[in-house]
C-alpha atoms as a PDB file:
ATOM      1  CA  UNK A   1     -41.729  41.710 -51.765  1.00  0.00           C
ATOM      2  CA  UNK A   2     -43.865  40.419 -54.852  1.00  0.00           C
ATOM      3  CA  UNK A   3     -42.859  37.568 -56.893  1.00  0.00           C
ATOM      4  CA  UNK A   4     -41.608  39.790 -59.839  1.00  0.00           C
ATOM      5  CA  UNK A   5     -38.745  41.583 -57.758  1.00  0.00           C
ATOM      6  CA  UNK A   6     -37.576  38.620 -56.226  1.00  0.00           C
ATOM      7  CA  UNK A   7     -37.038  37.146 -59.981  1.00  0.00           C
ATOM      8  CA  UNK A   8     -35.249  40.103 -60.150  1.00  0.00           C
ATOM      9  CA  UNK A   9     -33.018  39.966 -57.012  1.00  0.00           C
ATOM     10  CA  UNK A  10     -32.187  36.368 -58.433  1.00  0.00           C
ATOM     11  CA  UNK A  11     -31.504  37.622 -61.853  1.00  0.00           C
ATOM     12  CA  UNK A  12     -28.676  40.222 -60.767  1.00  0.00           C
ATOM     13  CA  UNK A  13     -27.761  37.999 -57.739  1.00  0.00           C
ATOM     14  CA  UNK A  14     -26.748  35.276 -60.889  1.00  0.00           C
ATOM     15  CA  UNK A  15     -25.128  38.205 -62.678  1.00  0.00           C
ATOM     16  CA  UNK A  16     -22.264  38.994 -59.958  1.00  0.00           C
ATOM     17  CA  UNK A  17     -21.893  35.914 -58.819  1.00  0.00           C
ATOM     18  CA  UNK A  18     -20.990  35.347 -63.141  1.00  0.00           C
ATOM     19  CA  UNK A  19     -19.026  38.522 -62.874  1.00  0.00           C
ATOM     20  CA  UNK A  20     -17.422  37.879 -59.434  1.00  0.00           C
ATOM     21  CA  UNK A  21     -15.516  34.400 -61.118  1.00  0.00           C
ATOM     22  CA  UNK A  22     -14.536  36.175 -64.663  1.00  0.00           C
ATOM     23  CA  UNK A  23     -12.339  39.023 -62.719  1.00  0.00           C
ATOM     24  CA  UNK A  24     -10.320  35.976 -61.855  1.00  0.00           C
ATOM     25  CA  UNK A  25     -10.575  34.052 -64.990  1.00  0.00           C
ATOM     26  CA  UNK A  26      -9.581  37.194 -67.355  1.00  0.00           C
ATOM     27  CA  UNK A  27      -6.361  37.581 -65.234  1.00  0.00           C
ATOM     28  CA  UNK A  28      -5.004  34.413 -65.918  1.00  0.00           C
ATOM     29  CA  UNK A  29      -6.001  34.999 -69.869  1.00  0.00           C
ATOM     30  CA  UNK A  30      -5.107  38.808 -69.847  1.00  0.00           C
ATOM     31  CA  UNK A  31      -2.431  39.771 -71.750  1.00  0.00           C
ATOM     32  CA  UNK A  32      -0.776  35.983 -71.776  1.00  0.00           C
ATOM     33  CA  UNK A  33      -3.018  34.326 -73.856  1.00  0.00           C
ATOM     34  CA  UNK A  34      -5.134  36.717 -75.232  1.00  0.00           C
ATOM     35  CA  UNK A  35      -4.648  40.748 -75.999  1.00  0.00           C
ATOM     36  CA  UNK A  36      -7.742  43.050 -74.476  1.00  0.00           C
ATOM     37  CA  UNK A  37      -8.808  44.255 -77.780  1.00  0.00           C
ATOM     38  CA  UNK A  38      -8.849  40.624 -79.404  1.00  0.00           C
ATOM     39  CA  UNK A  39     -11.211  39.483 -76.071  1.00  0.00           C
ATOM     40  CA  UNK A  40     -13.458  42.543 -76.683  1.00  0.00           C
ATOM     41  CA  UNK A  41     -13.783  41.440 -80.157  1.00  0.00           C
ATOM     42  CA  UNK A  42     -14.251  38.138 -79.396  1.00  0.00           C
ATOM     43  CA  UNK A  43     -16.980  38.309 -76.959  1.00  0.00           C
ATOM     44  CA  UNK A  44     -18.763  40.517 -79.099  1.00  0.00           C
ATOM     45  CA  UNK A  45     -18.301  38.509 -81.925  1.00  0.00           C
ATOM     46  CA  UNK A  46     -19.863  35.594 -79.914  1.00  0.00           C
ATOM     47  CA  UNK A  47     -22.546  36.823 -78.038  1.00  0.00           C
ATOM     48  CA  UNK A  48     -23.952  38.607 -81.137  1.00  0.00           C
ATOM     49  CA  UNK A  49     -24.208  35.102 -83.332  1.00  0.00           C
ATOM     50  CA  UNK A  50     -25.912  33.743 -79.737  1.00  0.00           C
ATOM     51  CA  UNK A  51     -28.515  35.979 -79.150  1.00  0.00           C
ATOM     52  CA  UNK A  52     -29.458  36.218 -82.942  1.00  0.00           C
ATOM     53  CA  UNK A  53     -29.592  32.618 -83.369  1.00  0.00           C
ATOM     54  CA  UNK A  54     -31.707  32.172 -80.280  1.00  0.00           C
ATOM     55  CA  UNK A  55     -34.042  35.320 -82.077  1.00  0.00           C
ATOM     56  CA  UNK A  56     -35.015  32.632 -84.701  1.00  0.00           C
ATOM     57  CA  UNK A  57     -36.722  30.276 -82.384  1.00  0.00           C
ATOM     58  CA  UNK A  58     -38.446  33.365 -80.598  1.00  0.00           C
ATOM     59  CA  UNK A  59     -41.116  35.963 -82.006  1.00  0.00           C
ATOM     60  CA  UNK A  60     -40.212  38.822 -84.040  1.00  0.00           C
ATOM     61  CA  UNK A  61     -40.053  42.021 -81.979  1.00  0.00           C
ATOM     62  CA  UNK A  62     -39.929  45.142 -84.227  1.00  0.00           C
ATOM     63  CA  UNK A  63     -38.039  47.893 -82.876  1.00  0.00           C
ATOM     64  CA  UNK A  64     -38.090  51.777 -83.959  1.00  0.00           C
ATOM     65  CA  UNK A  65     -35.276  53.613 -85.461  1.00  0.00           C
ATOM     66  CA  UNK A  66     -35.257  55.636 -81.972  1.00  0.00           C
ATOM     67  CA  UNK A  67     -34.824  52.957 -79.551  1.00  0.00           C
ATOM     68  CA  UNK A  68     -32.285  51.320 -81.817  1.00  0.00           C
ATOM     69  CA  UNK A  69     -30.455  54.942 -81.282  1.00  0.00           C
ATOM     70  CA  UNK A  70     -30.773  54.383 -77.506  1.00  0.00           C
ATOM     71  CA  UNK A  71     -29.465  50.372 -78.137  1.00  0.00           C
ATOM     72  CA  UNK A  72     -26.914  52.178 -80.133  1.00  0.00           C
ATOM     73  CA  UNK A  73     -25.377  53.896 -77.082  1.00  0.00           C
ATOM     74  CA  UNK A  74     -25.797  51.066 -74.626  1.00  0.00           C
ATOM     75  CA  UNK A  75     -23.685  48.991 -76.750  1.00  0.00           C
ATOM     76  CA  UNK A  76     -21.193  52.120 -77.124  1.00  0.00           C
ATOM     77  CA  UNK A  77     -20.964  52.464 -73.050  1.00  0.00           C
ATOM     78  CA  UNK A  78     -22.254  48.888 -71.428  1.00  0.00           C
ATOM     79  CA  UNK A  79     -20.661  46.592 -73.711  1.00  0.00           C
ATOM     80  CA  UNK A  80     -17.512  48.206 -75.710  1.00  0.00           C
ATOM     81  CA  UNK A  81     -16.769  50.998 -73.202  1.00  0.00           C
ATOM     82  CA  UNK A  82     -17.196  48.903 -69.859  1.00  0.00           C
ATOM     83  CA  UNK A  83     -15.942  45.244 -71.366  1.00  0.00           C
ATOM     84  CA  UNK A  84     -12.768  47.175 -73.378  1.00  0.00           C
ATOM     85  CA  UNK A  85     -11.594  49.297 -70.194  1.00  0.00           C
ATOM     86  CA  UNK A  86     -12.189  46.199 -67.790  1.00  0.00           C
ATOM     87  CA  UNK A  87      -9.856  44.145 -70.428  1.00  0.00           C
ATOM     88  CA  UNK A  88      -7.347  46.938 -70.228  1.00  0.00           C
ATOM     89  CA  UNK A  89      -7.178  47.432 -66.530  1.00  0.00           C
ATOM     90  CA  UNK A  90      -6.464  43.320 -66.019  1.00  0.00           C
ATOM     91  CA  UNK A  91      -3.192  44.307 -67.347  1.00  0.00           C
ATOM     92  CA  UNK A  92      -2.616  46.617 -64.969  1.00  0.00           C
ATOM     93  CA  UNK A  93      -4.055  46.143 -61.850  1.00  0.00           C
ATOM     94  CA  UNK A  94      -4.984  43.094 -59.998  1.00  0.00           C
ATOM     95  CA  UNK A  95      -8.535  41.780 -59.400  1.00  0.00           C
ATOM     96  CA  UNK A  96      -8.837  42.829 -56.010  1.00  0.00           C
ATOM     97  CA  UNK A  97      -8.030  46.758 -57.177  1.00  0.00           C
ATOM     98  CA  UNK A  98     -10.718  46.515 -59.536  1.00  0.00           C
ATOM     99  CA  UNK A  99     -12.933  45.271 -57.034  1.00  0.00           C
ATOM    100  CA  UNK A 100     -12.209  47.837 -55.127  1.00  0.00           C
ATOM    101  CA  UNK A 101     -13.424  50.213 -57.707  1.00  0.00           C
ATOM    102  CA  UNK A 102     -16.239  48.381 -58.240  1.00  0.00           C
ATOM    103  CA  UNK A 103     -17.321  49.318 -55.239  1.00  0.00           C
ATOM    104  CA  UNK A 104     -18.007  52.574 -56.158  1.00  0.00           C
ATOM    105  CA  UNK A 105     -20.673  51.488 -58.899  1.00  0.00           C
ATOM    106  CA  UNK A 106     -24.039  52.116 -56.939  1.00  0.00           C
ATOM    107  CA  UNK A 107     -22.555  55.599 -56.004  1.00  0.00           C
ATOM    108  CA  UNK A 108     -22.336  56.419 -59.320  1.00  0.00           C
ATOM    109  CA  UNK A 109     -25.441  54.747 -60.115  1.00  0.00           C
ATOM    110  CA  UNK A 110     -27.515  56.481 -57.377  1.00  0.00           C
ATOM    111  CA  UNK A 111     -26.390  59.973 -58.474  1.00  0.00           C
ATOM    112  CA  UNK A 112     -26.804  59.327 -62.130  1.00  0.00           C
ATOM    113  CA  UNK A 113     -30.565  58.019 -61.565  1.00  0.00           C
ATOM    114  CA  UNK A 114     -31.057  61.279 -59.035  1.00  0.00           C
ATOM    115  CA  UNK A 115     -29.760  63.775 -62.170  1.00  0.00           C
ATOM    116  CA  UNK A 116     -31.817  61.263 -65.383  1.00  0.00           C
ATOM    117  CA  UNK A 117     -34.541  59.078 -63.674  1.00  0.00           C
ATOM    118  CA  UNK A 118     -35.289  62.298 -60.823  1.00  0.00           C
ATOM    119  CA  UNK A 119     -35.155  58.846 -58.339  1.00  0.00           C
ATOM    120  CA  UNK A 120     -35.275  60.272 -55.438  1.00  0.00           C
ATOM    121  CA  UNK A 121     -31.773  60.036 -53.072  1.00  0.00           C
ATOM    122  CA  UNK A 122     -33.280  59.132 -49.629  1.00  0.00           C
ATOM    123  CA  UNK A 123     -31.828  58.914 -46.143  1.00  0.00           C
ATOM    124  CA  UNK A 124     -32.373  54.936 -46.149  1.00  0.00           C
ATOM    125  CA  UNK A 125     -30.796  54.692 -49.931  1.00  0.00           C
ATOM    126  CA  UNK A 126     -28.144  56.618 -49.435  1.00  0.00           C
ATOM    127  CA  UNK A 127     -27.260  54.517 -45.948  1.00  0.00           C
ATOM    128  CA  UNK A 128     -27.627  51.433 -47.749  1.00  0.00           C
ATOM    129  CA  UNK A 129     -24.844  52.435 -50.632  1.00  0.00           C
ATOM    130  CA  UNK A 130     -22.994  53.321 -47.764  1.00  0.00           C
ATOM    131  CA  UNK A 131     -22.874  50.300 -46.021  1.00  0.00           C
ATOM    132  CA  UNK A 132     -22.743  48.354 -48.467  1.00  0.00           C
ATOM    133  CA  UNK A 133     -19.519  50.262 -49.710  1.00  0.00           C
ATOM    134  CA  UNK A 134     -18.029  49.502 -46.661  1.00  0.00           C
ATOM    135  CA  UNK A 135     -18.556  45.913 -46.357  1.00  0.00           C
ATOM    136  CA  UNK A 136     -16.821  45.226 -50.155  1.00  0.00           C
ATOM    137  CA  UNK A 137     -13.854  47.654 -48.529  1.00  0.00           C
ATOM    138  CA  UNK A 138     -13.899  45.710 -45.367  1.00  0.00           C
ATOM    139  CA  UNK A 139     -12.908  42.549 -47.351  1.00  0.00           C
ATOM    140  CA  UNK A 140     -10.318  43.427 -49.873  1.00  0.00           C
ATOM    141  CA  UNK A 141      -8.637  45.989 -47.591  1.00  0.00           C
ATOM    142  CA  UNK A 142      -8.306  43.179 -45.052  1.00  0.00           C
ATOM    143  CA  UNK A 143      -6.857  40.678 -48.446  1.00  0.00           C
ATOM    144  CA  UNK A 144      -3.422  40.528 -49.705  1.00  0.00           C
ATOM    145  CA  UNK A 145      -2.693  41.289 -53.556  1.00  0.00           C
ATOM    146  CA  UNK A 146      -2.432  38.681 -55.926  1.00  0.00           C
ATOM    147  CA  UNK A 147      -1.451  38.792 -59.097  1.00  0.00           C
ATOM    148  CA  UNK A 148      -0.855  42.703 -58.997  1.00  0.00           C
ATOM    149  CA  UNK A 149      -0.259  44.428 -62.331  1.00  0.00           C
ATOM    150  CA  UNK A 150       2.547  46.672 -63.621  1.00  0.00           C
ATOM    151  CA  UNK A 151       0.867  50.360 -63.411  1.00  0.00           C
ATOM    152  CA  UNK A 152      -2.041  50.152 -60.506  1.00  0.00           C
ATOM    153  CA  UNK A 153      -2.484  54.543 -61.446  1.00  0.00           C
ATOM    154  CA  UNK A 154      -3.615  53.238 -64.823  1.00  0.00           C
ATOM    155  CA  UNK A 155      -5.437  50.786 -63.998  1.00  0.00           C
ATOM    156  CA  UNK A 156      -7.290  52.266 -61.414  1.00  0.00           C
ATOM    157  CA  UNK A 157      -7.894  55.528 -64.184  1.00  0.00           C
ATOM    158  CA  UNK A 158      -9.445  52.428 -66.236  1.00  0.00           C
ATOM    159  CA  UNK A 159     -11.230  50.546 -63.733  1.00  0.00           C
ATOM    160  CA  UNK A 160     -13.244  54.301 -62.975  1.00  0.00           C
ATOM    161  CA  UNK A 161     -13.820  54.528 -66.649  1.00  0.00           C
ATOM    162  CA  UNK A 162     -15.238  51.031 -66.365  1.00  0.00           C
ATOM    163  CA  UNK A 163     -17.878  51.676 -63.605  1.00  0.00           C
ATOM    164  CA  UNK A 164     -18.969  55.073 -65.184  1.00  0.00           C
ATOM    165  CA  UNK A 165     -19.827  53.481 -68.387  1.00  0.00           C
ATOM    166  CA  UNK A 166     -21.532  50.471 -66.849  1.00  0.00           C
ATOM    167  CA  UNK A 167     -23.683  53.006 -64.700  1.00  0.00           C
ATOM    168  CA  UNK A 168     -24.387  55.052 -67.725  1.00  0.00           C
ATOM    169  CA  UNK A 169     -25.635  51.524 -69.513  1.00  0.00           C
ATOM    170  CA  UNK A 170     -27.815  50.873 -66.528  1.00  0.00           C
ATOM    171  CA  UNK A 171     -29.191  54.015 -66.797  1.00  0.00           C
ATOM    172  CA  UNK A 172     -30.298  54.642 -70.137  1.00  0.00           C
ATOM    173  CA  UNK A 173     -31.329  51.107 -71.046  1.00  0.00           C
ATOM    174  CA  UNK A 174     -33.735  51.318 -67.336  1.00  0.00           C
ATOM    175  CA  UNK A 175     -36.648  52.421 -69.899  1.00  0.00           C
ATOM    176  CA  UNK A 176     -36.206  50.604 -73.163  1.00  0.00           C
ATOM    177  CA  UNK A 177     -35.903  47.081 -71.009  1.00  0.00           C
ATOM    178  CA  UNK A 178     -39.977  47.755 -70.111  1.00  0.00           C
ATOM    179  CA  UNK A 179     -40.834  47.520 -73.692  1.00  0.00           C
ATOM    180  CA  UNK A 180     -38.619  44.815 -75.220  1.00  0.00           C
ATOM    181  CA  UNK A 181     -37.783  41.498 -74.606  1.00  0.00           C
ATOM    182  CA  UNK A 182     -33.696  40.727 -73.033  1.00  0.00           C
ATOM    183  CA  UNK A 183     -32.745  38.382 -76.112  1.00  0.00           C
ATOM    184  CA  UNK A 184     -34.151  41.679 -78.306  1.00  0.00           C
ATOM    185  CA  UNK A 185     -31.924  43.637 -76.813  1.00  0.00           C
ATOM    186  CA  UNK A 186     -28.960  41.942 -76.517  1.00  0.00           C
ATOM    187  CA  UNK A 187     -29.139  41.108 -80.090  1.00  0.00           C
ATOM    188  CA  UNK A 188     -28.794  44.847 -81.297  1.00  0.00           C
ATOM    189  CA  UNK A 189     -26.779  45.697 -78.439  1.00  0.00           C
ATOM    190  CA  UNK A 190     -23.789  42.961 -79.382  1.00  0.00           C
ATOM    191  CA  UNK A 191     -24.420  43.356 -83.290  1.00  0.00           C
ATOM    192  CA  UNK A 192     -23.485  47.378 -82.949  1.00  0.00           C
ATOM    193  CA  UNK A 193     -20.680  46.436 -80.268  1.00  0.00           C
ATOM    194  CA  UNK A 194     -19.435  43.696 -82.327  1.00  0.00           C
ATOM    195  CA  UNK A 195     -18.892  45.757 -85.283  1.00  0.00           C
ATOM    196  CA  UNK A 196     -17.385  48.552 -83.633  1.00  0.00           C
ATOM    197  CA  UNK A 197     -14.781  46.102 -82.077  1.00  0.00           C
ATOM    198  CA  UNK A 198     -14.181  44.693 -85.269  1.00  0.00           C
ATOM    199  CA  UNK A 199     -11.669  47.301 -86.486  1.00  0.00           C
ATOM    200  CA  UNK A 200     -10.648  47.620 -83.013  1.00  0.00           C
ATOM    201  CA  UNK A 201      -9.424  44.378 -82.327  1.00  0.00           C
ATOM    202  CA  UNK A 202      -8.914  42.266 -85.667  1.00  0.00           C
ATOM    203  CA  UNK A 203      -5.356  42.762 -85.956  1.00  0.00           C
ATOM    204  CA  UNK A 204      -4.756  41.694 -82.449  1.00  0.00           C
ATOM    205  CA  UNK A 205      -6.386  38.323 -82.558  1.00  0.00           C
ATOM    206  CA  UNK A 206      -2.890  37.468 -84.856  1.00  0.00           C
ATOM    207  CA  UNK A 207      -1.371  38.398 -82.234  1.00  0.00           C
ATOM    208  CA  UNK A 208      -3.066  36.524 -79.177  1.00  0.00           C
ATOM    209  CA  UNK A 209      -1.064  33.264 -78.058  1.00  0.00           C
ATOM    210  CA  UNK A 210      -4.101  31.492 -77.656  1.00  0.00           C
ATOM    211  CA  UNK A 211      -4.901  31.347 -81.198  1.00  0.00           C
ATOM    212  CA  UNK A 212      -1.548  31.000 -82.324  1.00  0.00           C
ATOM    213  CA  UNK A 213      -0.297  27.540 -80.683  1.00  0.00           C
ATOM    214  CA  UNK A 214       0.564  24.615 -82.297  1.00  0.00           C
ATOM    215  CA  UNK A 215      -1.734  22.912 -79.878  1.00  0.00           C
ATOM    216  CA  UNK A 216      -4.232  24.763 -78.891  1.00  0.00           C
ATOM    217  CA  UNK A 217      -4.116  24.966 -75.038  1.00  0.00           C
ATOM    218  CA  UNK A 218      -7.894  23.019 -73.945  1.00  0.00           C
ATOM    219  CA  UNK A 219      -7.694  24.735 -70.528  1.00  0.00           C
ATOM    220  CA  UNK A 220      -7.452  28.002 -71.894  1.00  0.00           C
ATOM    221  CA  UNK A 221     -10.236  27.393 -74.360  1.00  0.00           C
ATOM    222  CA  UNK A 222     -12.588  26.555 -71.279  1.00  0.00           C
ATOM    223  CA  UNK A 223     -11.628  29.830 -69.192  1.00  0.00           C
ATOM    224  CA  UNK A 224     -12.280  31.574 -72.594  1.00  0.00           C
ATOM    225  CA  UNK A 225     -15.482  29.535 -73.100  1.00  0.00           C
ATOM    226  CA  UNK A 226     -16.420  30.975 -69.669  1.00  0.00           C
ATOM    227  CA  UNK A 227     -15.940  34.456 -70.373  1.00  0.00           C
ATOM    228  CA  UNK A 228     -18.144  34.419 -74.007  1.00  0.00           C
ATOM    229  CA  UNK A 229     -20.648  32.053 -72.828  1.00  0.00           C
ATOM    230  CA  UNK A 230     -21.128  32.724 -69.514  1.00  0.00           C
ATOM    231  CA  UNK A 231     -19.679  36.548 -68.114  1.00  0.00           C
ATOM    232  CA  UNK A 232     -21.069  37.481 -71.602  1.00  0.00           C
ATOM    233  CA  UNK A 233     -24.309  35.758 -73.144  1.00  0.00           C
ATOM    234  CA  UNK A 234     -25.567  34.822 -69.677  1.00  0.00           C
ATOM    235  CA  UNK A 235     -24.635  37.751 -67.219  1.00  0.00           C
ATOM    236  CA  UNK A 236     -26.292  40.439 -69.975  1.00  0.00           C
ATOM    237  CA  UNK A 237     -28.694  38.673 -70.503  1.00  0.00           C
ATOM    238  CA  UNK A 238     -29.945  38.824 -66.962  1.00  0.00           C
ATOM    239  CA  UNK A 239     -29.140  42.617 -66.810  1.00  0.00           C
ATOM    240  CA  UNK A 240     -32.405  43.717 -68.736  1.00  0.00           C
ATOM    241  CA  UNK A 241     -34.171  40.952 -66.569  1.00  0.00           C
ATOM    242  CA  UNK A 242     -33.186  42.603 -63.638  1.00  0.00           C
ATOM    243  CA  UNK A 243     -33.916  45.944 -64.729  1.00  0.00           C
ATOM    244  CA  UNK A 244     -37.513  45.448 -65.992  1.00  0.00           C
ATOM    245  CA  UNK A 245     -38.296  44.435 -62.576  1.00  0.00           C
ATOM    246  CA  UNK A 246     -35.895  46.162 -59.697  1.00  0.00           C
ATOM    247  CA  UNK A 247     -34.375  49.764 -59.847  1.00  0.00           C
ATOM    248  CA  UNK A 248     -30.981  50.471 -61.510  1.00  0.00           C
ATOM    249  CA  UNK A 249     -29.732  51.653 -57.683  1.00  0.00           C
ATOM    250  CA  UNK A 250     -30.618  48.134 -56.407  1.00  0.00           C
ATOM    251  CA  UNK A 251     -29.252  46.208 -59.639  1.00  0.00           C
ATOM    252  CA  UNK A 252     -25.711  48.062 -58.456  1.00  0.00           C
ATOM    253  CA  UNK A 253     -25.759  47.650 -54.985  1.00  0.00           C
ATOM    254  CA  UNK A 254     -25.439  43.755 -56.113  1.00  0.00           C
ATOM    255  CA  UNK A 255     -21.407  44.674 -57.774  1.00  0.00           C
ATOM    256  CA  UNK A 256     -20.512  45.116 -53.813  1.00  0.00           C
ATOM    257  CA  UNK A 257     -21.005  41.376 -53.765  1.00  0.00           C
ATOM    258  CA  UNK A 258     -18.353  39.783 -56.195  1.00  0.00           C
ATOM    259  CA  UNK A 259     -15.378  40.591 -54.258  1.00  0.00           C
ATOM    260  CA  UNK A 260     -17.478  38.311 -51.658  1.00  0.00           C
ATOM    261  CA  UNK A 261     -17.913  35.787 -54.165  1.00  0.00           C
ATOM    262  CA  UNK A 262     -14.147  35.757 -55.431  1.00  0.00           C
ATOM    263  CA  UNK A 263     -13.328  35.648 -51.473  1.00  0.00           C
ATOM    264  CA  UNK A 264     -15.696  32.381 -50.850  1.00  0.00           C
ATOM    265  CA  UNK A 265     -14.187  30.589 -54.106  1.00  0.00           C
ATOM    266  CA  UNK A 266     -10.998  31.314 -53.338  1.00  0.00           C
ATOM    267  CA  UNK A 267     -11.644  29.849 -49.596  1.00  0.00           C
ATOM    268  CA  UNK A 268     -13.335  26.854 -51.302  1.00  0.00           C
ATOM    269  CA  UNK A 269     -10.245  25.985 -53.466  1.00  0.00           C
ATOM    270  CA  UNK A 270      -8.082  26.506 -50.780  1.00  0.00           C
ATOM    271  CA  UNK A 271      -6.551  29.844 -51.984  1.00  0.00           C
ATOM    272  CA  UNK A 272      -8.211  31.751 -48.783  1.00  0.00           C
ATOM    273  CA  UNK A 273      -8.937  31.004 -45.379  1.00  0.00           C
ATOM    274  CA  UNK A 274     -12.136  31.865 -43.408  1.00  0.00           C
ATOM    275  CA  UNK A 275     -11.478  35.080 -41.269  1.00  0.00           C
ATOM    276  CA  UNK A 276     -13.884  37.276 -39.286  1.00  0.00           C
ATOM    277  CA  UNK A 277     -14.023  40.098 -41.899  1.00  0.00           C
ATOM    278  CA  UNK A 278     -15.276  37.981 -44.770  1.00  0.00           C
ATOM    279  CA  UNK A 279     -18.890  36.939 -42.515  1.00  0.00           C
ATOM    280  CA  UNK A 280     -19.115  40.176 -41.240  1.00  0.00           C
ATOM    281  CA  UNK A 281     -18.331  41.918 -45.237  1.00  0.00           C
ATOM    282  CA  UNK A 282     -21.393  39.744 -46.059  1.00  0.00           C
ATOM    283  CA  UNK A 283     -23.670  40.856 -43.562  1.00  0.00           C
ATOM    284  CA  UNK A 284     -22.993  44.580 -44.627  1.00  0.00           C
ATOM    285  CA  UNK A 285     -23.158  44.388 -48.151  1.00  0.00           C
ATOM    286  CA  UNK A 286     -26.396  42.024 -47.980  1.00  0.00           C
ATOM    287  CA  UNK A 287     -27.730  45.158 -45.034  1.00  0.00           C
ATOM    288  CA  UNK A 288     -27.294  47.792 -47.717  1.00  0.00           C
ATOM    289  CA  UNK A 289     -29.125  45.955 -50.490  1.00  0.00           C
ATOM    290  CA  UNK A 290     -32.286  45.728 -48.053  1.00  0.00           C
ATOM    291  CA  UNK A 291     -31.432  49.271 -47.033  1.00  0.00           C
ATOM    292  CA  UNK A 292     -31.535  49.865 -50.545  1.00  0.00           C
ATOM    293  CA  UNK A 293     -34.693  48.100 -51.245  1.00  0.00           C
ATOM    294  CA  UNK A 294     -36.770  49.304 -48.972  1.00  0.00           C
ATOM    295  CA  UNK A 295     -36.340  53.115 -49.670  1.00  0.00           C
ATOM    296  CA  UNK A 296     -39.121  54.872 -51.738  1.00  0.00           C
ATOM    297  CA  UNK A 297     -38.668  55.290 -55.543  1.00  0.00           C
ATOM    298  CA  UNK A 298     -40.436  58.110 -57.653  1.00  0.00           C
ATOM    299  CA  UNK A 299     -43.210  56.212 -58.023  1.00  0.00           C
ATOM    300  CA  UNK A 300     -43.920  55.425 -54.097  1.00  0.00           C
ATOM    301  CA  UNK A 301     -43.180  59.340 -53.045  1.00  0.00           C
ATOM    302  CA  UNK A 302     -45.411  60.197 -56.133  1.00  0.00           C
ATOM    303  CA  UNK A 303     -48.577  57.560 -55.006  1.00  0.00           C
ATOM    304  CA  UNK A 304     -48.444  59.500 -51.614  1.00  0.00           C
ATOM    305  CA  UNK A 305     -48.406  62.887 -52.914  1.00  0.00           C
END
């Protein structure tokens, strides 16, 4: 494996492990503190003044009406459509639901690059979604519910609309993340998502308890401070990373991970215990992303033709 994929093994490896510890954090914000819309808005809001304050340190990159068409529409279904349904589902379903329909990501992923990126689906690719499927169900069918919500139907509708819209982002921004550099993108990206939310979620941020205390609560400023800085500005950042250098297949395989992650923090805070299905979870999901890896893309079948 060259130098450049492993950068971008480590890039989407630092994603889920992000992503795996804000499915927890959101629950204990989401709806108590903070209403879905209002977070949406919020991290928008945020992550847009980041990235285009960091764009003044960096060189200009100028990019054509077309591909700001194309950043258009992975704001519309990576950032509002994926962040605003994954708000809405911590209402009502608990985090180890959603990560069990998070499993389901490179599925949709490897049939969406089959129909728009004509990747090829292989024998060895199609083994390694499969295993690695069953190693994030071997763990949270073997976990109790915590924290469930009030209408798991609904949240499980959500939680589909969720991974479809995050595969659709990984699809379409595959191409434009060759040509531009991540802060470039995620500063369009979060400026068109942030003013969509706007009239979206203004009028709930009245309503949000976190904003509306006396005394504003510190520790749920920091698990707020989390989700902006960290499971927003970071985590997307590394997305295009990842992309430019690994294939959108591979970059989901890595979502069958963060139930693993929430399982070893949870262990390591004494909210878990080590049992045999969380080693042998591990060794399935990490199996499937070499599966994964070492199947032929378009370009390999097309070098031997």
């Amino acid at each position: 494996m060259t130098r450049e994929k492993w950068q971008g093994h480590i890039a989407i490896l630092m994603t889920n492990v992000i992503f795996g510890l804000n499915t927890s954090i959101a629950k204990t914000l989401v709806p108590e503190w903070i209403h879905p819309f209002a977070l949406t808005l919020v991290r928008m809001s945020c992550a847009t003044l980041i990235f285009w304050s960091i764009s003044l340190f960096l060189p200009r990159e100028k990019v054509s009406f077309k591909d700001l068409t194309i950043l258009f529409f992975a704001a519309l279904f990576g950032l509002i459509g994926a962040q605003l349904s994954f708000a809405v589902a911590l209402q009502y379903s608990s985090p180890v639901n959603i990560s069990l329909i998070a499993a389901m990501t490179p599925v949709i992923v490897m049939l969406m690059a089959a129909v728009f990126l004509k990747e090829p689906i292989t024998g060895k690719k199609a083994t390694g979604v499969f295993i690695g499927a069953c190693g994030a169900l071997l763990l949270i069918l073997q976990s109790t519910p915590a924290g469930g919500g009030s209408n798991h139907t609904l949240g499980t509708l959500l939680c589909i609309v969720n991974i479809v819209t995050y595969a659709t982002y990984l699809i379409i921004t595959r191409t434009i993340s060759q040509r531009y550099s991540p802060v470039t993108l995620m500063k369009w990206m979060f400026l068109f998502a942030a003013l969509v939310a706007l009239p979206l979620g203004l009028d709930k941020l009245d309503e949000s308890k976190i904003f509306m205390t006396p005394v504003l609560d510190l520790n749920a400023l920091l698990r707020l401070a989390y989700i902006v800085i960290m499971a927003t500005g970071v985590a997307y950042l590394l997305v295009p990373i990842a992309l430019k250098r690994i294939r959108p297949t591979t970059v989901s395989m890595y979502n069958n991970a963060q139930p693993i992650i929430a399982s070893i923090v949870a262990i390591l805070i004494g909210q878990d215990s080590f049992t045999w299905d969380k080693p042998v979870a591990a060794l399935l999901v990490f199996l499937g992303v070499y599966l994964v890896t070492q199947s032929k893309s378009r370009a390999d079948i097309e070098k031997q033709s």
